[in-house]
Protein backbone atom coordinates (compact mmCIF):
# COMPACT_ATOMS: atom_id res chain seq x y z
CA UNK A 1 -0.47 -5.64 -6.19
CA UNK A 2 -4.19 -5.18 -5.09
CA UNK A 3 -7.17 -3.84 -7.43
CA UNK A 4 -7.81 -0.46 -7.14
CA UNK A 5 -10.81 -0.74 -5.29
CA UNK A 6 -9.07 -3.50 -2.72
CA UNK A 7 -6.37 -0.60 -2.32
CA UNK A 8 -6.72 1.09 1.49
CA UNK A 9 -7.65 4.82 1.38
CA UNK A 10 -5.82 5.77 4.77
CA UNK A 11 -3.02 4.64 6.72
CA UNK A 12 -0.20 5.73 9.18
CA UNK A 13 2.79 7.24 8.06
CA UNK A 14 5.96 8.98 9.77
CA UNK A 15 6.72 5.27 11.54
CA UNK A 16 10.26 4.49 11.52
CA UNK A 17 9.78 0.48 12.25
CA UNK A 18 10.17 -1.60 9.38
CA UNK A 19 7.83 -4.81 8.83
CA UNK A 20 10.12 -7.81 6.91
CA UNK A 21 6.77 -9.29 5.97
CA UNK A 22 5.13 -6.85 4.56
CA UNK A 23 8.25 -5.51 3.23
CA UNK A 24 8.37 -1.70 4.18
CA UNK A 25 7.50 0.87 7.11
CA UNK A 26 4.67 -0.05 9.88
CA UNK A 27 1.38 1.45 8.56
CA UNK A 28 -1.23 0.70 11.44
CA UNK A 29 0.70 3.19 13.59
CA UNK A 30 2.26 6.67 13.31
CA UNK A 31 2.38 10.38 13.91
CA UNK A 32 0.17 11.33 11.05
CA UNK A 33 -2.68 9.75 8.49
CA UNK A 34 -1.84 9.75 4.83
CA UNK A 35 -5.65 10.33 3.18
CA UNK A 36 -6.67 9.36 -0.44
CA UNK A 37 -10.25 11.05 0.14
CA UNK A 38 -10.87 14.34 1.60
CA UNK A 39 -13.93 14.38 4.28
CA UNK A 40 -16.06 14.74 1.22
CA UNK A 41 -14.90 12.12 -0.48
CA UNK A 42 -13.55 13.14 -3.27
CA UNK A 43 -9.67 12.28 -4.10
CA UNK A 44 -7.66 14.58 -2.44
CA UNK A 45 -4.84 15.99 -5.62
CA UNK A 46 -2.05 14.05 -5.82
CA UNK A 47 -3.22 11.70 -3.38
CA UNK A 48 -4.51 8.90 -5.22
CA UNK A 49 -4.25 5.53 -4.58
CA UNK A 50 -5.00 4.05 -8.11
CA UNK A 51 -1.29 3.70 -8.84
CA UNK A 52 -0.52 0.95 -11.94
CA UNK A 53 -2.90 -2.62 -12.32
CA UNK A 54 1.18 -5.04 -12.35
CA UNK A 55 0.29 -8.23 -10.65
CA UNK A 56 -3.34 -7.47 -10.22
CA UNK A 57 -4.50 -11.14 -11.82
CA UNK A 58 -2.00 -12.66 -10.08
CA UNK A 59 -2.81 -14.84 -7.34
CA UNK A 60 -1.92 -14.76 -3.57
CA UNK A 61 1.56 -17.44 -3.87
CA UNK A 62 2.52 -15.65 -7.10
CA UNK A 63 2.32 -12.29 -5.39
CA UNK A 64 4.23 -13.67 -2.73
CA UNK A 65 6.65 -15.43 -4.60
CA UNK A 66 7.79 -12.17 -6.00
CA UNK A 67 7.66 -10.20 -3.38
CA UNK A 68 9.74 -13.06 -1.89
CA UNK A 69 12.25 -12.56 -4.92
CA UNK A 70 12.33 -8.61 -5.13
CA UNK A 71 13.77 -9.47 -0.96
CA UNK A 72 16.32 -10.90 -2.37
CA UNK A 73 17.63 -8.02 -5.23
């Protein structure tokens, strides 16, 4: 539920460890980097990060509180 430009442009995928706070797969470790930019720069195709702008003006307890209720479904 970050801004676009808050949104990471790398991270770990492949782990099989699940985080219950952040609510999916470890990202800070794994066999292979997921990429949004290519060594250019430039968005790789189908790789973007942009995704939709839900929750974006929401603040940090709101987030949480959903995320908190979405555990729970």
């Amino acid at each position: 539920m970050k801004k676009p430009s808050e949104r990471v442009a790398s991270f770990h995928v492949g782990a099989r460890e699940f985080d219950p706070v952040e609510v999916g797969f470890v990202t800070d470790a794994g066999p292979s980097e997921f990429r949004v930019l290519d060594a250019e720069g430039n968005i790789v195709p189908g790789n973007s990060n942009r995704g939709h702008p839900f929750g974006t003006g929401m603040n940090d307890a709101k987030k949480r509180a959903l995320i908190e209720y979405m555990k729970m479904l």
